[in-house]
Protein backbone atom coordinates (compact mmCIF):
# COMPACT_ATOMS: atom_id res chain seq x y z
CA UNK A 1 71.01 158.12 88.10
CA UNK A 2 72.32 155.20 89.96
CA UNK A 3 75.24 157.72 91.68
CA UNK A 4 72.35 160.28 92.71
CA UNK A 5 70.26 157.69 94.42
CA UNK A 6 73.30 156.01 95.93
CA UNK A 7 74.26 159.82 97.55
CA UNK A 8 70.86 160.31 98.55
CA UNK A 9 71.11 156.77 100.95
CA UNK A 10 74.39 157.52 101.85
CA UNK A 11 72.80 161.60 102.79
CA UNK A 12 70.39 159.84 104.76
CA UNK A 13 72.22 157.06 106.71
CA UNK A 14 74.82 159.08 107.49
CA UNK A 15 72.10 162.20 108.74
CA UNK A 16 71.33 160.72 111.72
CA UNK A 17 72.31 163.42 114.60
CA UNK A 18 73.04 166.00 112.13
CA UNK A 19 69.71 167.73 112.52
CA UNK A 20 69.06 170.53 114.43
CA UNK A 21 65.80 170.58 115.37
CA UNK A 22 63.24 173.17 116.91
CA UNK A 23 60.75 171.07 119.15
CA UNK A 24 57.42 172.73 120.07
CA UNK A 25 56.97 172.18 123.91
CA UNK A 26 54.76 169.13 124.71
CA UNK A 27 51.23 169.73 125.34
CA UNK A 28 48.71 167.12 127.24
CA UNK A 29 45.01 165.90 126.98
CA UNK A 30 44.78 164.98 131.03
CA UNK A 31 47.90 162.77 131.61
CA UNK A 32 47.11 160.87 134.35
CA UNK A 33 50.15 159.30 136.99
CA UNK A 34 49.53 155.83 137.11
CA UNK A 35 51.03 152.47 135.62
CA UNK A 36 50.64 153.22 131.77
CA UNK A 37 52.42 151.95 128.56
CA UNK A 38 53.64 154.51 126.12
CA UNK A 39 52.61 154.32 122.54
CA UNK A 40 54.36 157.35 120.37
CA UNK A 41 52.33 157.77 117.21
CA UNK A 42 54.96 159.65 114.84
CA UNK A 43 53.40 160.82 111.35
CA UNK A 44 53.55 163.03 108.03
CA UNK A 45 51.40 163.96 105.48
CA UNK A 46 51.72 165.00 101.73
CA UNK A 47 55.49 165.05 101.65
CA UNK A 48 55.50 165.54 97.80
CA UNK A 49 58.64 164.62 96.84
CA UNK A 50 60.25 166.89 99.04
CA UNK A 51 63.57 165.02 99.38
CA UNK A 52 65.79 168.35 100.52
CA UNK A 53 65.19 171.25 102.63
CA UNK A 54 63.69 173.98 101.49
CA UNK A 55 66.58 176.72 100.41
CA UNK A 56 67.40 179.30 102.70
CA UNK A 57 66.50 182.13 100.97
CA UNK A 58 62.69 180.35 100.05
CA UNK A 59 59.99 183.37 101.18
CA UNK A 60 57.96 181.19 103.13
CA UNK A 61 59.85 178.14 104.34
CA UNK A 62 63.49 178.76 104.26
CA UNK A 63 65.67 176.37 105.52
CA UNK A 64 62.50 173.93 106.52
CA UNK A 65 62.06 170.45 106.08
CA UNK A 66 64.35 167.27 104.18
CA UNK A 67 64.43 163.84 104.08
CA UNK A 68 67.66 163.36 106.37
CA UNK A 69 66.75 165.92 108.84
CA UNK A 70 63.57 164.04 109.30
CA UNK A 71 65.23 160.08 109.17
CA UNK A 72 67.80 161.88 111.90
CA UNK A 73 64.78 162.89 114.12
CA UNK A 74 63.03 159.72 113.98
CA UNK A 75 65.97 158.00 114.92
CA UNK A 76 66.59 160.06 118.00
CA UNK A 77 62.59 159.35 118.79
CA UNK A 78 63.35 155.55 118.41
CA UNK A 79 66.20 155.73 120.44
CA UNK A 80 64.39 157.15 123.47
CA UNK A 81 61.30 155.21 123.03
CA UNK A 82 60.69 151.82 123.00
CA UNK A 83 57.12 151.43 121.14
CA UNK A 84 56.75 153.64 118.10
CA UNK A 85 55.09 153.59 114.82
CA UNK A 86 55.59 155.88 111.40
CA UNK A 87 52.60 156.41 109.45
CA UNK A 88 52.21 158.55 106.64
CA UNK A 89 48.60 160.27 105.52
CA UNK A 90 49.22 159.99 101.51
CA UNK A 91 50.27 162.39 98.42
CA UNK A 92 53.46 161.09 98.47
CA UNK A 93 54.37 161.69 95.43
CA UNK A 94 54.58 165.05 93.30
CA UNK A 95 55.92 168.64 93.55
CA UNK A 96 59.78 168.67 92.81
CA UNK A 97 61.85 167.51 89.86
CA UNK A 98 62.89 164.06 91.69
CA UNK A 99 59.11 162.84 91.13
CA UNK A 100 59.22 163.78 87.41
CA UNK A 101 63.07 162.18 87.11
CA UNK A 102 62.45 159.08 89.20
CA UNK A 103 58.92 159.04 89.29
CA UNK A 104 58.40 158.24 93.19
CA UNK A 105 61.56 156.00 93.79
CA UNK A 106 63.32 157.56 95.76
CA UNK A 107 60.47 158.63 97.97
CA UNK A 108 59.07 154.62 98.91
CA UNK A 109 63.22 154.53 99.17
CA UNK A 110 63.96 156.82 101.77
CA UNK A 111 60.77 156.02 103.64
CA UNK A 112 61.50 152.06 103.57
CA UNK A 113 65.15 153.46 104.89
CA UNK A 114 63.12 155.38 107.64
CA UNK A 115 61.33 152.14 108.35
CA UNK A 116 57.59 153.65 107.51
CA UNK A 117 55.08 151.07 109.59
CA UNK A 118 52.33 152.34 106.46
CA UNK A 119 51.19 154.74 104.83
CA UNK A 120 47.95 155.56 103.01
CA UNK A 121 47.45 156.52 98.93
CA UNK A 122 46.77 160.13 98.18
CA UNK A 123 44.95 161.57 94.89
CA UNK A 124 48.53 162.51 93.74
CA UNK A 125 49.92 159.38 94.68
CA UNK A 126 48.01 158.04 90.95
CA UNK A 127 50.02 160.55 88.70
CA UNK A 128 51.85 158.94 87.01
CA UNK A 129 48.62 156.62 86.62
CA UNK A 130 47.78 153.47 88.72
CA UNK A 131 50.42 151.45 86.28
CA UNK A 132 52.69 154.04 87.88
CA UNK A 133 51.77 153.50 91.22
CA UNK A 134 52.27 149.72 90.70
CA UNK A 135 55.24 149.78 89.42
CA UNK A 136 57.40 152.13 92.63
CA UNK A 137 55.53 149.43 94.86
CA UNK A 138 58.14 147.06 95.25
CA UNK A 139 60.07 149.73 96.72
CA UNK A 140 58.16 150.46 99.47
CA UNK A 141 58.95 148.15 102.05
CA UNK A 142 55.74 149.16 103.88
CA UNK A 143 52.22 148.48 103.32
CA UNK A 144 49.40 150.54 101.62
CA UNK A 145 46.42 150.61 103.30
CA UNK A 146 42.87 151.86 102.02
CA UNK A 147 39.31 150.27 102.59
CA UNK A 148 37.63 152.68 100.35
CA UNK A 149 39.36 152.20 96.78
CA UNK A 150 38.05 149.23 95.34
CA UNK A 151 41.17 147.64 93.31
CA UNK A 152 39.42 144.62 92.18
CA UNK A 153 39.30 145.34 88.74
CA UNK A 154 42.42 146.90 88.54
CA UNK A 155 46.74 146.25 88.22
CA UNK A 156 46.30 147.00 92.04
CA UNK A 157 44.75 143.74 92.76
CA UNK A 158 45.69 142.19 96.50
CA UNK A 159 48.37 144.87 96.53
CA UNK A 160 46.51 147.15 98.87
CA UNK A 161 45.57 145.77 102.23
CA UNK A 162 42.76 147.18 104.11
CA UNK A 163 44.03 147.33 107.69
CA UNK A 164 47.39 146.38 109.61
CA UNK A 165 47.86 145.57 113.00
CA UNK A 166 50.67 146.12 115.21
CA UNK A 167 51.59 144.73 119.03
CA UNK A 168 53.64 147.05 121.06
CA UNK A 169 54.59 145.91 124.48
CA UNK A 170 50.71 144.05 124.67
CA UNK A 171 49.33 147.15 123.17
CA UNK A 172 47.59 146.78 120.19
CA UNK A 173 47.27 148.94 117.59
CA UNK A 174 44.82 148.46 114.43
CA UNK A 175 45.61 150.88 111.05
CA UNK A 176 43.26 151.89 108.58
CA UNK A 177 43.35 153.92 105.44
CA UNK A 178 40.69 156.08 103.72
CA UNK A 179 40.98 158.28 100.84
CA UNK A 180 39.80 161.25 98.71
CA UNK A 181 37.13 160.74 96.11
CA UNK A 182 39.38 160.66 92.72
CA UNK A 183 36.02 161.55 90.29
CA UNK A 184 36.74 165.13 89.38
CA UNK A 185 40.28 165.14 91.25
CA UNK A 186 42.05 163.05 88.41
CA UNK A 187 41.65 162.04 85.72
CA UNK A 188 39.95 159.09 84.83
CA UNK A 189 42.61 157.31 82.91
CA UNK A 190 45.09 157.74 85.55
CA UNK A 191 42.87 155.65 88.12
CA UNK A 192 41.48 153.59 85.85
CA UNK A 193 38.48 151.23 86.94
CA UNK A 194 39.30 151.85 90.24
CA UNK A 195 35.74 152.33 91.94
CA UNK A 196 35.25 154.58 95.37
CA UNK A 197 33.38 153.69 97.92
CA UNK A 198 31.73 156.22 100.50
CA UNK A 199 33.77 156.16 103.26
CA UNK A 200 31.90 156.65 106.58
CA UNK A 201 30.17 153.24 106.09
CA UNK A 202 33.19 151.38 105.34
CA UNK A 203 35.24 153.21 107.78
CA UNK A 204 32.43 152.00 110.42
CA UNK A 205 32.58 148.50 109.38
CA UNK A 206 36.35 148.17 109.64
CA UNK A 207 36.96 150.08 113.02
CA UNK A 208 34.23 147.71 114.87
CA UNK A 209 36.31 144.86 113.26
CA UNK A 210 39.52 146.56 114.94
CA UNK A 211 37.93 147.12 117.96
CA UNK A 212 35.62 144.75 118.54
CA UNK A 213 36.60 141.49 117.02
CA UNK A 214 40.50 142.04 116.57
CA UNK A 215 40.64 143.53 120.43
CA UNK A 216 42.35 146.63 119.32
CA UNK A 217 43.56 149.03 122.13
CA UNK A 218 44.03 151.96 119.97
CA UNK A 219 42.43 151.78 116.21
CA UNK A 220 44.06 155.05 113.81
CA UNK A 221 42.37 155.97 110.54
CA UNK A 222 44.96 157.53 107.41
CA UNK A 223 42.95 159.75 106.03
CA UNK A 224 43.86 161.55 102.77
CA UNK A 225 40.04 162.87 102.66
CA UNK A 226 40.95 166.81 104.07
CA UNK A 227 40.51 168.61 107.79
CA UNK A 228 37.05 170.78 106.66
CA UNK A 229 35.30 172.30 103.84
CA UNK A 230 32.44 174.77 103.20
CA UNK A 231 30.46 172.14 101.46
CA UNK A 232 28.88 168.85 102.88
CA UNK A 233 31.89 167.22 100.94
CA UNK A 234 33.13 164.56 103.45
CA UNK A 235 36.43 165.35 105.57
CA UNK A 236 38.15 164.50 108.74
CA UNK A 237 35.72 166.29 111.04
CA UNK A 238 32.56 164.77 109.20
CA UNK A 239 33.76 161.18 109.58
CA UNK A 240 34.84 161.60 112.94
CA UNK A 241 31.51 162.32 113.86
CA UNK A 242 29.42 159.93 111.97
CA UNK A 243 31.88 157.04 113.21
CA UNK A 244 32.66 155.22 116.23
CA UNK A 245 36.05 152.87 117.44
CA UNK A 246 38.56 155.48 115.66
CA UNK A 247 40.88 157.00 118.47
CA UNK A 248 42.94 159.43 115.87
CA UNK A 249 42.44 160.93 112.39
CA UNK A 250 45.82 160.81 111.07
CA UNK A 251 45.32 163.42 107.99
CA UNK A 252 46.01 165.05 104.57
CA UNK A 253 45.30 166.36 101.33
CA UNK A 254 44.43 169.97 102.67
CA UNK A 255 48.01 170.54 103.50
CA UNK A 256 46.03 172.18 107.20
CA UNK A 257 48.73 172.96 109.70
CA UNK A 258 47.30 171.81 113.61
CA UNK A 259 48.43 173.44 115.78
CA UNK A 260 47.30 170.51 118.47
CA UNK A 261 44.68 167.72 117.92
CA UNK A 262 41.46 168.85 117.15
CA UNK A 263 38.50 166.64 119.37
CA UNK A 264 35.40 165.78 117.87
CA UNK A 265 32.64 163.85 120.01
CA UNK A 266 31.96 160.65 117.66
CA UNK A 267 28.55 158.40 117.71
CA UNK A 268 29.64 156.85 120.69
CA UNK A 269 30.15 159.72 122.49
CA UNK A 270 33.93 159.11 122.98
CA UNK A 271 36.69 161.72 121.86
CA UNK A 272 38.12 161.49 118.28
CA UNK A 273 41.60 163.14 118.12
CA UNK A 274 42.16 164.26 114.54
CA UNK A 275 45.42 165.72 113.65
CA UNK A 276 47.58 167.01 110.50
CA UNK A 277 51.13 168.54 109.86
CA UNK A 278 50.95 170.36 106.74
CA UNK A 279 52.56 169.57 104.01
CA UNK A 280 56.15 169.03 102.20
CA UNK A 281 57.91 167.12 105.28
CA UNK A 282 57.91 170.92 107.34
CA UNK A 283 56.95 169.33 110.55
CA UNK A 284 56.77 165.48 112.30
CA UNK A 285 53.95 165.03 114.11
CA UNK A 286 53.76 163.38 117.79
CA UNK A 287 51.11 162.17 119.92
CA UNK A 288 52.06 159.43 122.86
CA UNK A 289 49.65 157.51 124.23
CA UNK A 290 49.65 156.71 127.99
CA UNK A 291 47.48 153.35 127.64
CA UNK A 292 46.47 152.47 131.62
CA UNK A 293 46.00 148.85 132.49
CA UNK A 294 42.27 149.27 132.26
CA UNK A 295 42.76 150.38 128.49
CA UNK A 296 41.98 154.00 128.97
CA UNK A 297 44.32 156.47 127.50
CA UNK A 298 45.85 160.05 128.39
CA UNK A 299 47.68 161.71 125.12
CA UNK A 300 50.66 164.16 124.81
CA UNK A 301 51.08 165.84 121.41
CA UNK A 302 54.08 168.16 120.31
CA UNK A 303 54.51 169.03 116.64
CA UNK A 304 58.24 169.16 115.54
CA UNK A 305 59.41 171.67 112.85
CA UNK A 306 62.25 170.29 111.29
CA UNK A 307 64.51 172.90 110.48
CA UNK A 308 68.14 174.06 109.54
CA UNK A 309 69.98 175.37 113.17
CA UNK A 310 70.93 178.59 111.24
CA UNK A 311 67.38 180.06 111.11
């Protein structure tokens, strides 16, 4: 066990510039010329354990996706830019044999490697139960963030923070989490006494605090609620618009490829970018904010498939 995690670091440290990489052409929400400072927003969603590439010959992904192509990308991003943050949108765990051998490991691992700024917890995140959970957490070298999972009773206890916030270049940043309702998603003795808690009031609450009192340039939301549904069930483009002070909807749990940012015209009238890349570490997603000295922002997006040079 201890070899195969020692070749995965070594796989990843040594990836860096190996990846060849097919980058989707930036696209722009009104870029304006004038003195700015960059932010690049860099983020994934429901990885699920996917630690290598899909195999070449897979019928709908071949050759897509892995753990070092990604860490290699990121590094070149890092490289180039000077202010960046790596979120992640939940369901980290779950859906190849390293999650059931080293029961999410590996993953908080390579993403502490990566140097993950946070990440939110998705309903698969709790599979191997909220002891589970607890127990990969020292390996994460990142924090959790949710506002609507109330841990209080719970192993969990002051484990999860609410919100970070970050200070790039006298930009700051305020980061959220929200997350799926678990009743009737998983099972009960998996999540324990954790209790939810709706999530457009909460989310409300927290984003004035980020914007308001904490001074917050740009305030992002990880949402592992879902893009849309047919029913009134609450998703990304609900809680953009019943909420105000949340610039982007980083998202999961629907596994919804974006093609670009989707707008939404919140309570305050203001734009909400929401935006998702999938699912199993396919794409990176990219959105840089051009913050002007008056605080108003332009965005550029560009989703990155991350993907062996042979196909």
């Amino acid at each position: 066990m201890s070899n195969r995690r020692n070749f995965i670091k070594q796989t990843i440290l040594s990836g860096f510039g190996l990846a060849s990489l097919n980058l989707f052409p930036f696209r722009s929400f009104a870029v304006k010329k004038s003195k700015y400072t960059k932010i690049t927003i860099l983020h994934t969603n429901d990885v699920h354990s996917h630690i290598e590439p899909f195999p070449d010959n897979d019928p709908k992904y071949p050759g897509l996706g892995g753990a070092a192509r990604r860490a290699s990308l990121i590094q070149q991003i890092r490289n180039e830019e000077e202010n960046v943050l790596l979120l992640d949108a939940g369901d980290i765990f779950q859906g190849t044999p390293y999650f059931n051998l080293y029961n999410g490991e590996i993953d908080f691992k390579l993403m502490s490697l990566m140097q993950y700024d946070a990440a939110t917890i998705g309903n698969h995140d709790f599979d191997n139960g909220i002891d589970g959970l607890n127990k990969m957490l020292p390996h994460a070298k990142f924090p959790f963030l949710n506002v609507n999972y109330d841990f209080n009773d719970t192993i969990l206890k002051g484990k999860i923070r609410q919100y970070k916030t970050f200070t790039k270049n006298g930009i700051k940043i305020g980061v959220f989490g929200v997350g799926v309702e678990l009743d009737g998603l998983v099972d009960k003795k998996l999540y324990k006494t954790t209790k939810y808690i709706d999530p457009v009031n909460i989310a409300n609450k927290i984003a004035e605090i980020l914007k308001v009192k904490a001074k917050c340039d740009l305030v992002i939301c990880l949402s592992h609620l879902g893009y849309q549904y047919k029913s009134d069930k609450i998703s990304d483009l609900k809680l953009a618009e019943k909420t105000k002070n949340i610039d982007l909807i980083i998202g999961g749990h629907t596994h919804t490829f974006l093609e670009k940012p989707t707008k939404i015209r919140n309570l305050s009238g203001k734009n909400t970018l929401i935006t998702q890349v999938g699912w199993a570490g396919i794409n990176l997603g990219r959105l840089d904010f051009y913050i002007q000295e008056n605080k108003n922002y332009s965005v550029r997006y560009q989703n990155i498939r991350i993907r062996n040079k042979s196909f």
